[in-house]
Protein backbone atom coordinates (compact mmCIF):
# COMPACT_ATOMS: atom_id res chain seq x y z
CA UNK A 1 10.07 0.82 -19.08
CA UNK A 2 11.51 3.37 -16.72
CA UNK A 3 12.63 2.57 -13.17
CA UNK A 4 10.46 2.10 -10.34
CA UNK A 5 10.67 5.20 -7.60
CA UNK A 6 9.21 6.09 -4.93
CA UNK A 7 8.03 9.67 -2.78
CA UNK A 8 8.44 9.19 0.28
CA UNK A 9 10.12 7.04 3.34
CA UNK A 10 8.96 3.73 1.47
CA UNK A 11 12.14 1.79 0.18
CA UNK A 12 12.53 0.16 -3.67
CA UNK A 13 15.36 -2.51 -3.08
CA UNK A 14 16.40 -5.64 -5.05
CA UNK A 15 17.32 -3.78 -8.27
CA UNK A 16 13.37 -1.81 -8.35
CA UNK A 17 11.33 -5.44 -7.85
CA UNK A 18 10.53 -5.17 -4.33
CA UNK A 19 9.24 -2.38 -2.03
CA UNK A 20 8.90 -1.91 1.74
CA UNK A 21 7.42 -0.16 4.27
CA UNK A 22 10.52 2.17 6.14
CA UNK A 23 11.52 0.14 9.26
CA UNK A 24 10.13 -3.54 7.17
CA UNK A 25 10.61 -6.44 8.64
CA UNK A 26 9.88 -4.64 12.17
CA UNK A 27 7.03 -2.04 12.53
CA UNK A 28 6.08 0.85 10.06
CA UNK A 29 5.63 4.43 11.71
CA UNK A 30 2.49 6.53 12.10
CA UNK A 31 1.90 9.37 10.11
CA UNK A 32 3.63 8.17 7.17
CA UNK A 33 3.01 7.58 3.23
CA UNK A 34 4.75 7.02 0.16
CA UNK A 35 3.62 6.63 -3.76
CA UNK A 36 5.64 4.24 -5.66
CA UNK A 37 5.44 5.10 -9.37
CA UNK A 38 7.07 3.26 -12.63
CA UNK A 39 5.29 0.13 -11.84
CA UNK A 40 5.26 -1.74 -14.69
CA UNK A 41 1.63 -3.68 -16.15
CA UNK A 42 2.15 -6.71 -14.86
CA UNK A 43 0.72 -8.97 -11.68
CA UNK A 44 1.74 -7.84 -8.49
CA UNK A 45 3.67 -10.29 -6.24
CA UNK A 46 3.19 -9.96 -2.48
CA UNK A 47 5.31 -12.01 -0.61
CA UNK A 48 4.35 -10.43 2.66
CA UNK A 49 1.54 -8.26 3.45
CA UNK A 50 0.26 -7.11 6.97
CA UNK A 51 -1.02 -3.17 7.50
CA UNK A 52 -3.45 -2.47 10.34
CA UNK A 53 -6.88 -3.11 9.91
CA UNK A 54 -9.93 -1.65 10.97
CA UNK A 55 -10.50 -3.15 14.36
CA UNK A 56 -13.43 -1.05 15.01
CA UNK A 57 -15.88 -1.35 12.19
CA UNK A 58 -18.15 1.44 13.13
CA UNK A 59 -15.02 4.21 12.07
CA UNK A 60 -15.80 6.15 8.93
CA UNK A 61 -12.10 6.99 8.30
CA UNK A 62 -12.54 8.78 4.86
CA UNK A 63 -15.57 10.25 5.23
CA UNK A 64 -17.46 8.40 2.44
CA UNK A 65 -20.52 7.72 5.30
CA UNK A 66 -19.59 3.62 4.42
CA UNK A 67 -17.87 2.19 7.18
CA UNK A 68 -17.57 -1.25 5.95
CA UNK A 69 -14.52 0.22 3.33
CA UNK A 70 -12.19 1.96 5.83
CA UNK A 71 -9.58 0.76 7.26
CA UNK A 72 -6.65 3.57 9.11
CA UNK A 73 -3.70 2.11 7.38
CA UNK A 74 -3.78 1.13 3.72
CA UNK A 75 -2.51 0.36 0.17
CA UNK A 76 -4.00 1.79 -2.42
CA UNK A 77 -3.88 -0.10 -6.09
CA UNK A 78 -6.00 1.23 -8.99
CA UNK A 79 -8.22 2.79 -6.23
CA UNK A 80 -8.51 -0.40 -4.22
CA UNK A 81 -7.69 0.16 -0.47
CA UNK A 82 -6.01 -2.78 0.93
CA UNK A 83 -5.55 -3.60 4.55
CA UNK A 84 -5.39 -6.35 7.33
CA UNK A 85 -3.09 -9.44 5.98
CA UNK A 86 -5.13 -9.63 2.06
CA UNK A 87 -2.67 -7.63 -0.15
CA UNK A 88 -2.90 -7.08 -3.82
CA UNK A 89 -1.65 -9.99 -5.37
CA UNK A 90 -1.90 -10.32 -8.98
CA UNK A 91 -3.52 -6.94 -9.36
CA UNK A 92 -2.19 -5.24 -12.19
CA UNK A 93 -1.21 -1.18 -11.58
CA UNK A 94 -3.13 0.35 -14.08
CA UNK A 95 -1.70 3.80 -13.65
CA UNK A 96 1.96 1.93 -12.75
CA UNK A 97 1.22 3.28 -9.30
CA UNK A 98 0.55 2.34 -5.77
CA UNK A 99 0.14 4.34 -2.42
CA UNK A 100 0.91 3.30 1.09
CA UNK A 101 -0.48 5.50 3.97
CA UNK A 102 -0.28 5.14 8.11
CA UNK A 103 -2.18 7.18 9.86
């Protein structure tokens, strides 16, 4: 397996096993995003997970016409959208790829 990287302000630290928001523990920035790539198959650990959620349920942020599936900040794993305080845990990156995005 390769080394985990990512595009993007997002930071990889404790030797490629952990990855942060840019600013983590304290606030992430607007208008961000990041892809981190050479995940390896194996169960995700979150140890802490909070990204805004969708406050006002009636928003159609994507476009889809579904409201009930948006929220304006997310993580994306295996074309999941995760938001609010539930994170991925032990979801496996199919693709060995996640993407974080702030609107």
């Amino acid at each position: 397996l390769g080394d985990v990287c990512t595009t993007g302000p997002c930071l990889i630290t404790d030797g490629g096993s952990c990855a942060t928001s840019p600013d983590f523990p304290n606030l992430y920035p607007t208008d961000e995003g990041c892809t981190i790539y050479g995940l390896p198959p194996v169960g995700l650990d979150v140890i802490a997970f909070e990204v805004e959620g969708d406050e006002d349920s009636y928003n159609d942020y994507d476009g889809d016409g579904d409201f009930r599936n948006d929220c304006p900040d997310y993580l994306t794993v295996n074309g999941v959208k995760y938001c609010g305080t539930s994170g991925p845990a032990g979801v496996v990156p199919s693709d060995g790829t996640m993407t974080w995005v702030s609107d």
